[in-house]
C-alpha atoms as a PDB file:
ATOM      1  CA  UNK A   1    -169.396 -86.160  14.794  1.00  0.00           C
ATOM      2  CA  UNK A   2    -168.002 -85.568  11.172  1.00  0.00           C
ATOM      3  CA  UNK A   3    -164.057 -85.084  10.926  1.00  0.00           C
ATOM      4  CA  UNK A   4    -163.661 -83.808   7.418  1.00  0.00           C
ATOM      5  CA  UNK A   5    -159.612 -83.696   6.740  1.00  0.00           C
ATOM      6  CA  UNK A   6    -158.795 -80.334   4.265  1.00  0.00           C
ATOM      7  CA  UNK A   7    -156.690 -80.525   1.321  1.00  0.00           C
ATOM      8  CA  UNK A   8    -155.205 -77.673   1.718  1.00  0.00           C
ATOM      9  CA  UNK A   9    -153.074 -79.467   3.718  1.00  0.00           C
ATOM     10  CA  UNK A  10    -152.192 -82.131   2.222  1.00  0.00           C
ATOM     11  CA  UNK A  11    -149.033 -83.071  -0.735  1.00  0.00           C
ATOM     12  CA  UNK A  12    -149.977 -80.967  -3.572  1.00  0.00           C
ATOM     13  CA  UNK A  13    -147.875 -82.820  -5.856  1.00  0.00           C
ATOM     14  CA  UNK A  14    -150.346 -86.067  -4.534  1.00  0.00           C
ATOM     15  CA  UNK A  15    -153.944 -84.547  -4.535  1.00  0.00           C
ATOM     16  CA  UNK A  16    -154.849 -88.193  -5.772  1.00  0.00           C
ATOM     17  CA  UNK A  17    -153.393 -90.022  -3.665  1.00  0.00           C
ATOM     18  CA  UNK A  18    -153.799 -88.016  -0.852  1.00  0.00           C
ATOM     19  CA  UNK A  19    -157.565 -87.875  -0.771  1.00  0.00           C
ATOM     20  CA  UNK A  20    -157.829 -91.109  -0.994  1.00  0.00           C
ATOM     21  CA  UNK A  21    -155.586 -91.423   1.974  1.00  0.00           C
ATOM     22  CA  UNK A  22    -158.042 -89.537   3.312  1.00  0.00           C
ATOM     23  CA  UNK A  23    -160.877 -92.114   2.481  1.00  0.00           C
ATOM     24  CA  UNK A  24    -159.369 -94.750   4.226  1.00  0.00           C
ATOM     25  CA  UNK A  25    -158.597 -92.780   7.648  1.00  0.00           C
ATOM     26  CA  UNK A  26    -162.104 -93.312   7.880  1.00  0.00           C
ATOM     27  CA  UNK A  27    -163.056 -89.561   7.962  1.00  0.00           C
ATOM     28  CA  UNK A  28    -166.467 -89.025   6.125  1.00  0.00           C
ATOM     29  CA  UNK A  29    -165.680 -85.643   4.942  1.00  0.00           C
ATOM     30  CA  UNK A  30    -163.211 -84.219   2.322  1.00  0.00           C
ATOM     31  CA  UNK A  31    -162.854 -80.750   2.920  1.00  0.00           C
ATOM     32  CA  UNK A  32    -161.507 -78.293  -0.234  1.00  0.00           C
ATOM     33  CA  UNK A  33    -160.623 -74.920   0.271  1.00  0.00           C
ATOM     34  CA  UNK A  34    -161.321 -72.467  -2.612  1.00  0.00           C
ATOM     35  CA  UNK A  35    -158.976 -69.336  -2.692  1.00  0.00           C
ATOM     36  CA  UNK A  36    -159.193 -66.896  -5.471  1.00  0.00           C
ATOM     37  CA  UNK A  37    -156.627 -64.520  -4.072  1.00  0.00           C
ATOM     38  CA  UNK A  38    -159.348 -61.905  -4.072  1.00  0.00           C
ATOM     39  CA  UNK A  39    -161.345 -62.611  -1.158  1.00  0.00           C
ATOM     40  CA  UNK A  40    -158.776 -63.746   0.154  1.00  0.00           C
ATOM     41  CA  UNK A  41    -155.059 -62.983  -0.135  1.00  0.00           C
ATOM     42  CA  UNK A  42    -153.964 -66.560  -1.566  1.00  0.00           C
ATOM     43  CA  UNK A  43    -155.087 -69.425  -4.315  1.00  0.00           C
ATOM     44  CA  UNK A  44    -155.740 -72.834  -3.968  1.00  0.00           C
ATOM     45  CA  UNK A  45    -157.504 -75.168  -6.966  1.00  0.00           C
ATOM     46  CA  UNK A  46    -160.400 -74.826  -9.530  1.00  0.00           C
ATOM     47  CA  UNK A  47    -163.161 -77.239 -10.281  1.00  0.00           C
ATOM     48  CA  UNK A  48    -160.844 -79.561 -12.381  1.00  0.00           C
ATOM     49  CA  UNK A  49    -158.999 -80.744  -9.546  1.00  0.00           C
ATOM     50  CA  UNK A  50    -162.311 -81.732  -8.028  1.00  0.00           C
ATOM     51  CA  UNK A  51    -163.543 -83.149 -10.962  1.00  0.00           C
ATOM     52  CA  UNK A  52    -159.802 -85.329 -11.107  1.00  0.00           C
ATOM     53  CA  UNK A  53    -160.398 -86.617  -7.650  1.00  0.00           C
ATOM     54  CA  UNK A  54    -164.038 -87.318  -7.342  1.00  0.00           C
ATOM     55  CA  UNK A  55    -163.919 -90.804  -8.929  1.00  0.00           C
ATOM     56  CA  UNK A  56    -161.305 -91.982  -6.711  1.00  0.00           C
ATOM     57  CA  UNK A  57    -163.499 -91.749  -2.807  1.00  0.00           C
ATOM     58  CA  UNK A  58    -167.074 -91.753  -2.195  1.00  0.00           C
ATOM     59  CA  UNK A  59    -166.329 -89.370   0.739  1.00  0.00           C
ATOM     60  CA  UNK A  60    -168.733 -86.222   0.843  1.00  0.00           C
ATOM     61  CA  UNK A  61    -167.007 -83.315  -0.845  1.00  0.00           C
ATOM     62  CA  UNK A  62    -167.210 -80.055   1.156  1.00  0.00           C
ATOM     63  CA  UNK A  63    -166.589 -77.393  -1.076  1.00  0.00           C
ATOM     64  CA  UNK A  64    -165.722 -73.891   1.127  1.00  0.00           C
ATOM     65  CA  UNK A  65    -165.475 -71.190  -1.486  1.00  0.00           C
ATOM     66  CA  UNK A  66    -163.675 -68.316  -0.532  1.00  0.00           C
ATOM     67  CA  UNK A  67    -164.555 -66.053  -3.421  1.00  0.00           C
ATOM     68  CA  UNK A  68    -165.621 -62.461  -4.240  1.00  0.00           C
ATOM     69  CA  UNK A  69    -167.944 -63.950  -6.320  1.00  0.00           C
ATOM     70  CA  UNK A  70    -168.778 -67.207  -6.290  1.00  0.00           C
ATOM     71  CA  UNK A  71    -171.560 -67.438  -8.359  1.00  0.00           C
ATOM     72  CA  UNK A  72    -168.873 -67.684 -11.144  1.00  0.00           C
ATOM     73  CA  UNK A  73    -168.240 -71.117 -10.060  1.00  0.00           C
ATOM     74  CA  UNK A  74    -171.174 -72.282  -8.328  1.00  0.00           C
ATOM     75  CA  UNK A  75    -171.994 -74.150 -11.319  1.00  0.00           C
ATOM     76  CA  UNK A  76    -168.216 -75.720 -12.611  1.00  0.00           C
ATOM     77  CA  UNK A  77    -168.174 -76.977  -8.728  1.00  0.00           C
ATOM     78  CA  UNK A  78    -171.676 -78.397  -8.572  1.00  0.00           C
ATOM     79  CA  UNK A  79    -170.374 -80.106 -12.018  1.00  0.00           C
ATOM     80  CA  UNK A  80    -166.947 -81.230 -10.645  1.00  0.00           C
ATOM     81  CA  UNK A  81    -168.570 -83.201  -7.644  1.00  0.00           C
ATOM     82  CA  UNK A  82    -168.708 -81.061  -4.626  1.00  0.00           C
ATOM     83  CA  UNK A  83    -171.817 -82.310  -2.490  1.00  0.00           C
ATOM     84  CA  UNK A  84    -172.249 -79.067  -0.306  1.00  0.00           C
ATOM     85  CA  UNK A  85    -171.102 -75.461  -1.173  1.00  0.00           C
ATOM     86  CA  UNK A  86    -170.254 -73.199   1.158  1.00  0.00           C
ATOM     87  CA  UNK A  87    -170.456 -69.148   0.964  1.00  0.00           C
ATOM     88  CA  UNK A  88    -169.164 -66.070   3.137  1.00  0.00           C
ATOM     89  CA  UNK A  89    -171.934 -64.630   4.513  1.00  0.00           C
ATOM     90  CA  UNK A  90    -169.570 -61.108   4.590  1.00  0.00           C
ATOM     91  CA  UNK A  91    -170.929 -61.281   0.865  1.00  0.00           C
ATOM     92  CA  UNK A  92    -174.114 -59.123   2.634  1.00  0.00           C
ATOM     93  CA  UNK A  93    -176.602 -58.789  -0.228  1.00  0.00           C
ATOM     94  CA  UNK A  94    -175.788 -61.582  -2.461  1.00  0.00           C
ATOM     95  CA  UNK A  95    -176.087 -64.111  -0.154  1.00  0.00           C
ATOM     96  CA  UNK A  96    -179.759 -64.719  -0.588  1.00  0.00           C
ATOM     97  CA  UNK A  97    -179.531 -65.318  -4.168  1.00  0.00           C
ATOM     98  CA  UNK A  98    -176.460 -67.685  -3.730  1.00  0.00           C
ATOM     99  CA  UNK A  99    -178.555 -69.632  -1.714  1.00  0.00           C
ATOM    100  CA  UNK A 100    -181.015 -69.532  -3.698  1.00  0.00           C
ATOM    101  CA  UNK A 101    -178.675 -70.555  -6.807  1.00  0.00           C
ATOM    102  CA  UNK A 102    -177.009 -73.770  -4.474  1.00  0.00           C
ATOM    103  CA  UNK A 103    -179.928 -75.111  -3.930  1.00  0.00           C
ATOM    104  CA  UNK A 104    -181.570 -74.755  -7.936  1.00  0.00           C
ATOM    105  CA  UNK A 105    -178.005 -76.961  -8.411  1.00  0.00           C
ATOM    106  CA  UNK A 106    -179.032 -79.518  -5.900  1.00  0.00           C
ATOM    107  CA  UNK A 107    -176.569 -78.920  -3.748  1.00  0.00           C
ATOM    108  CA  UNK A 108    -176.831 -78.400   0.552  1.00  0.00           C
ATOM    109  CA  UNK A 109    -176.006 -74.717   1.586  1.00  0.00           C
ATOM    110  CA  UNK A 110    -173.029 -73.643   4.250  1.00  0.00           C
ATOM    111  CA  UNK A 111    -172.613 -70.132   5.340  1.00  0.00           C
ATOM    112  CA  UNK A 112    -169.084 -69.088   6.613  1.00  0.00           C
ATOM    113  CA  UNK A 113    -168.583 -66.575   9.083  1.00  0.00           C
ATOM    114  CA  UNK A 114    -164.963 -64.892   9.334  1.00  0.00           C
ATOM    115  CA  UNK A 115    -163.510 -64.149  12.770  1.00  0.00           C
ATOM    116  CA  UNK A 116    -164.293 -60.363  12.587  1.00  0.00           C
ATOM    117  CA  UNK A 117    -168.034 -60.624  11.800  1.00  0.00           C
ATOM    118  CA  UNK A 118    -170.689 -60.884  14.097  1.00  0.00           C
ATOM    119  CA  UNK A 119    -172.071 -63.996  14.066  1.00  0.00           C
ATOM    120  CA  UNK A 120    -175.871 -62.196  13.846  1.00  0.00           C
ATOM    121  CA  UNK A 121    -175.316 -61.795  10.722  1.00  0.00           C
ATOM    122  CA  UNK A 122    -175.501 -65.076   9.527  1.00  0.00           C
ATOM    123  CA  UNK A 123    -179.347 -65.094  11.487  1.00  0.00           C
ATOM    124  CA  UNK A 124    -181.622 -64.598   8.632  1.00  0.00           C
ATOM    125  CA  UNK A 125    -180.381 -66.821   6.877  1.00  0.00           C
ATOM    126  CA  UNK A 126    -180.226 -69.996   9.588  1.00  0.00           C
ATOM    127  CA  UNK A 127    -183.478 -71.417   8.397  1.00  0.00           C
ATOM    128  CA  UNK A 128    -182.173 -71.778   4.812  1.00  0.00           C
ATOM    129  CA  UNK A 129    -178.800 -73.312   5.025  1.00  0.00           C
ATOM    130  CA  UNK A 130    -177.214 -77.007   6.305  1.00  0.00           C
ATOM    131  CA  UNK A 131    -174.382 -75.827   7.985  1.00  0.00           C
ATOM    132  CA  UNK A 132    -173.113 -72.981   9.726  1.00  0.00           C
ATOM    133  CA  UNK A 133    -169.065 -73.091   9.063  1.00  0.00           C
ATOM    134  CA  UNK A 134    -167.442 -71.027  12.292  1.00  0.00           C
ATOM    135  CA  UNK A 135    -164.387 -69.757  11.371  1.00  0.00           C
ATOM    136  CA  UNK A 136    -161.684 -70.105  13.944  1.00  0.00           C
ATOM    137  CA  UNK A 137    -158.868 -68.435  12.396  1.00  0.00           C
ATOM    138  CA  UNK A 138    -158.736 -65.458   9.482  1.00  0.00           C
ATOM    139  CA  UNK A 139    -159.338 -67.510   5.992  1.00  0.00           C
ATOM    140  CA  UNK A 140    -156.310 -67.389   3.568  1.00  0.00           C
ATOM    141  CA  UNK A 141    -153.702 -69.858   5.048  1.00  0.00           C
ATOM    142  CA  UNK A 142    -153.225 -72.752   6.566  1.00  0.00           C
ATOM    143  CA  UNK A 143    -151.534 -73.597   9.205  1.00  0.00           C
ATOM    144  CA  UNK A 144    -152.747 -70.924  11.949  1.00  0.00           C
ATOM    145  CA  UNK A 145    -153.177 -70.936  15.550  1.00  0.00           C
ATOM    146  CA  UNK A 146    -156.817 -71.787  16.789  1.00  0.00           C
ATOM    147  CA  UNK A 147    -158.295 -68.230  17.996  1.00  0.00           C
ATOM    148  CA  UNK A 148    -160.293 -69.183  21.125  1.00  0.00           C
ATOM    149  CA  UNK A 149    -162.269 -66.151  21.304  1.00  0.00           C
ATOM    150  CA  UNK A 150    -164.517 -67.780  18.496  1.00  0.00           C
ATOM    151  CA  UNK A 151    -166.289 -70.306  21.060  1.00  0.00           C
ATOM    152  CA  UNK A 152    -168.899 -67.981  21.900  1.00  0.00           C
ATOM    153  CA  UNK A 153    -169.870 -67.954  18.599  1.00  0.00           C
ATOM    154  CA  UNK A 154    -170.183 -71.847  18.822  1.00  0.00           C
ATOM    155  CA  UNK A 155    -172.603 -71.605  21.465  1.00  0.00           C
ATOM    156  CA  UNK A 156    -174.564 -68.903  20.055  1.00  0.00           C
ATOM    157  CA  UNK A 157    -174.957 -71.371  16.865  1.00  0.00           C
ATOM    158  CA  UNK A 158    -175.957 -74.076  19.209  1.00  0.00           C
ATOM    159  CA  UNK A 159    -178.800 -72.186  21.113  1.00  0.00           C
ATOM    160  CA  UNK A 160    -179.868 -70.849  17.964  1.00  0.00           C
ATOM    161  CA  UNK A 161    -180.709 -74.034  16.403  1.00  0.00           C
ATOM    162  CA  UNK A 162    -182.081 -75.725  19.943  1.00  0.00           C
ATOM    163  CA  UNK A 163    -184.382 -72.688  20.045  1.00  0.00           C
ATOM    164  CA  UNK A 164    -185.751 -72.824  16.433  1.00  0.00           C
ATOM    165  CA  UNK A 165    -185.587 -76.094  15.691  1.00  0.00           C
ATOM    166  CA  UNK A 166    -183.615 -75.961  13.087  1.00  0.00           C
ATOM    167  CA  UNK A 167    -181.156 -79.065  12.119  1.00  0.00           C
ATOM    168  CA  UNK A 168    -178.090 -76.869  10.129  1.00  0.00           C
ATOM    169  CA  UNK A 169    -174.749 -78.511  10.938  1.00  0.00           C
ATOM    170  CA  UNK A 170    -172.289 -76.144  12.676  1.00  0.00           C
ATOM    171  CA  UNK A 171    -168.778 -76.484  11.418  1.00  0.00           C
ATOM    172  CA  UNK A 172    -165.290 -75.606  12.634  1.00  0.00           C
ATOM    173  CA  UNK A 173    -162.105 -74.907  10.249  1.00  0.00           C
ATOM    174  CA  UNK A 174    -158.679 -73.384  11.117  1.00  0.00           C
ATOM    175  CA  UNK A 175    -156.276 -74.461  13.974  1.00  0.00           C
ATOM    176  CA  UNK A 176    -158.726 -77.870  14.871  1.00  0.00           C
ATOM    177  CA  UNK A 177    -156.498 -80.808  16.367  1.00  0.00           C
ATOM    178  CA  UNK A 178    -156.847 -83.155  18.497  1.00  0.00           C
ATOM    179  CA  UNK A 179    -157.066 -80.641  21.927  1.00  0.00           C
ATOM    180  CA  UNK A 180    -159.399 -77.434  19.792  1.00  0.00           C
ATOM    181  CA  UNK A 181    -161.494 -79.764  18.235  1.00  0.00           C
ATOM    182  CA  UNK A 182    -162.496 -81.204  22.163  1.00  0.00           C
ATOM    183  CA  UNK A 183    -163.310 -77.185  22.947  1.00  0.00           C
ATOM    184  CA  UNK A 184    -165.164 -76.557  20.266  1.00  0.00           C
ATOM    185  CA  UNK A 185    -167.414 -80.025  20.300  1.00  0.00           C
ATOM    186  CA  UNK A 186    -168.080 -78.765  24.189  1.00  0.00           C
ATOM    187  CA  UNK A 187    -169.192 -75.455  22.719  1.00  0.00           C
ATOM    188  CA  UNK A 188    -171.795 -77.097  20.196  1.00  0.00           C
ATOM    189  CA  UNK A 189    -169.800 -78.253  17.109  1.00  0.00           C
ATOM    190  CA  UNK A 190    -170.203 -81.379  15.275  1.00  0.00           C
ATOM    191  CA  UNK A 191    -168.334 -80.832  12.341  1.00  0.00           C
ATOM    192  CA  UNK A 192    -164.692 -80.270  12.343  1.00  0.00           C
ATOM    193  CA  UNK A 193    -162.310 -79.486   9.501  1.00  0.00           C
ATOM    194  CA  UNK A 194    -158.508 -80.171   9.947  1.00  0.00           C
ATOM    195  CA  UNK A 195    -155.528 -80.130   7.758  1.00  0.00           C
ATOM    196  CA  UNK A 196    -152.177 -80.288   8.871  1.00  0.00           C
ATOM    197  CA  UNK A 197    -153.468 -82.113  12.233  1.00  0.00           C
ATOM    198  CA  UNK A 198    -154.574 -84.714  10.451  1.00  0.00           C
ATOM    199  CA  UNK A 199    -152.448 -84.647   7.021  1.00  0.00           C
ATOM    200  CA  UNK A 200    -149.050 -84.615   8.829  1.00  0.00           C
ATOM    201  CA  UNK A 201    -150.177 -87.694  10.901  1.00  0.00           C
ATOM    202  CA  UNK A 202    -148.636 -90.523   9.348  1.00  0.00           C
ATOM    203  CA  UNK A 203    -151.210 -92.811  10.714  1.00  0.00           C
ATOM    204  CA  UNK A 204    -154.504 -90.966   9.967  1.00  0.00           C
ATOM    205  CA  UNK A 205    -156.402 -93.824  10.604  1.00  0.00           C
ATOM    206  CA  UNK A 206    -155.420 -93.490  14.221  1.00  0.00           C
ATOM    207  CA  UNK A 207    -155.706 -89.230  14.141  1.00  0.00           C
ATOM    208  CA  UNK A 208    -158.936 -89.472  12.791  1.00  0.00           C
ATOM    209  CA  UNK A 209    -160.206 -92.128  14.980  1.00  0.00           C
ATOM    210  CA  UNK A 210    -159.009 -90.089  18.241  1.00  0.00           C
ATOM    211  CA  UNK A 211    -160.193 -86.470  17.151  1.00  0.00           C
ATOM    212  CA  UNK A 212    -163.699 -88.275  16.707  1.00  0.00           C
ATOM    213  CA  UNK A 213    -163.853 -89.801  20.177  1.00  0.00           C
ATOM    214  CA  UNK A 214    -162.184 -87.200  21.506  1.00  0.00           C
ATOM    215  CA  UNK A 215    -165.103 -84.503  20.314  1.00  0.00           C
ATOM    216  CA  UNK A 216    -167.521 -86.867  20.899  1.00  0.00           C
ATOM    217  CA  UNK A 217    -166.886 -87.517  24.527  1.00  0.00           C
ATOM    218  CA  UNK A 218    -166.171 -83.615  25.141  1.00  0.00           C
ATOM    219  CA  UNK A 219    -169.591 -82.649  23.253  1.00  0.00           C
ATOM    220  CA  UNK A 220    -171.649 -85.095  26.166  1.00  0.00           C
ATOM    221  CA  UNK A 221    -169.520 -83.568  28.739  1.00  0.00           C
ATOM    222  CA  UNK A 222    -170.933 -80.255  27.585  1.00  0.00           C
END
């Protein structure tokens, strides 16, 4: 089980500091949201604000990039530090080439899929990709309530990649705390982004620790 705490979440006057908070809750993820207020309605932070915080943790960067067109920044991310890169598969026909272009970087692959879209679409691509990020609330904010009606999607990932073979991470973001992130580890998740669950804890040592057991005591359960 990864816990990977978001930034979004987190004091943006202390993006520093607060990631490496983050490295010492013991969470082996850093999780940064990438809004260009195109794909979706809001902004968030550019590749210097990775590049500013990547000396201070070793902690994987997971960069989701919730862009029209990421390609634009494939490159400036890949550059800043991120370790895995993450685009929408609702991008339909670019997707193979950003792929393609994420792994010419070096980089691992994640494809996102947005509450609305079927998760078949992301089946072509399942062979060529790490993870498979489930999105369980509509990208844009942080902050929202955990839509439950995204767990069949879960599964689906999970019989998927029992049935091919295939060793892609699947990955949950929006609404996860302590109680989701138990639902979704039953329903085949192993990944699980949180902000303000874990960023509002004042002991994230202690959040992290629990959301970890937690999932990983639900996920043999189911």
């Amino acid at each position: 089980m990864i816990i990977a705490p978001s930034l979004l979440a987190s004091d943006y006057c202390r993006f520093g500091a607060e990631a490496v908070r983050a490295d010492r809750s013991g969470a082996e993820w850093l999780h940064l949201d990438i809004m260009d207020g195109h794909f979706v309605p809001n902004i968030s932070f550019g590749p210097e604000v990775v590049r500013r915080i990547r000396p201070l943790t070793k902690m994987f960067f997971d960069v989701h990039l919730m862009c029209s067109q990421p390609e634009v920044v494939l490159e400036p991310f890949q550059k800043a530090g991120a370790d895995l890169l993450t685009v929408h598969v609702e991008l339909g026909d670019a997707v193979e080439s950003l792929i393609w272009k994420i792994r010419s970087l070096g980089k691992q692959v994640g494809l996102a899929v947005n509450p609305p879209t079927n998760i078949n679409a992301a089946l072509p691509f399942l062979a060529k990709i790490d993870l498979l990020l489930v999105m369980t609330v509509n990208p844009g904010f942080g902050g929202q309530p955990f839509i439950a009606e995204m767990l069949p999607k879960i599964e689906q990932a999970r019989r998927w990649r029992e049935e091919r073979g295939l060793k892609y991470r699947i990955e949950v973001d929006g609404g996860i705390n302590q109680e989701t992130a138990k639902e979704c580890a039953r329903a085949g998740a192993d990944t699980f982004v949180s902000g303000t669950a874990l960023f509002s804890h004042r002991m994230m040592k202690s959040a992290v620790r629990k959301m970890r057991d937690g999932a990983a005591a639900a996920a043999r359960q189911g």
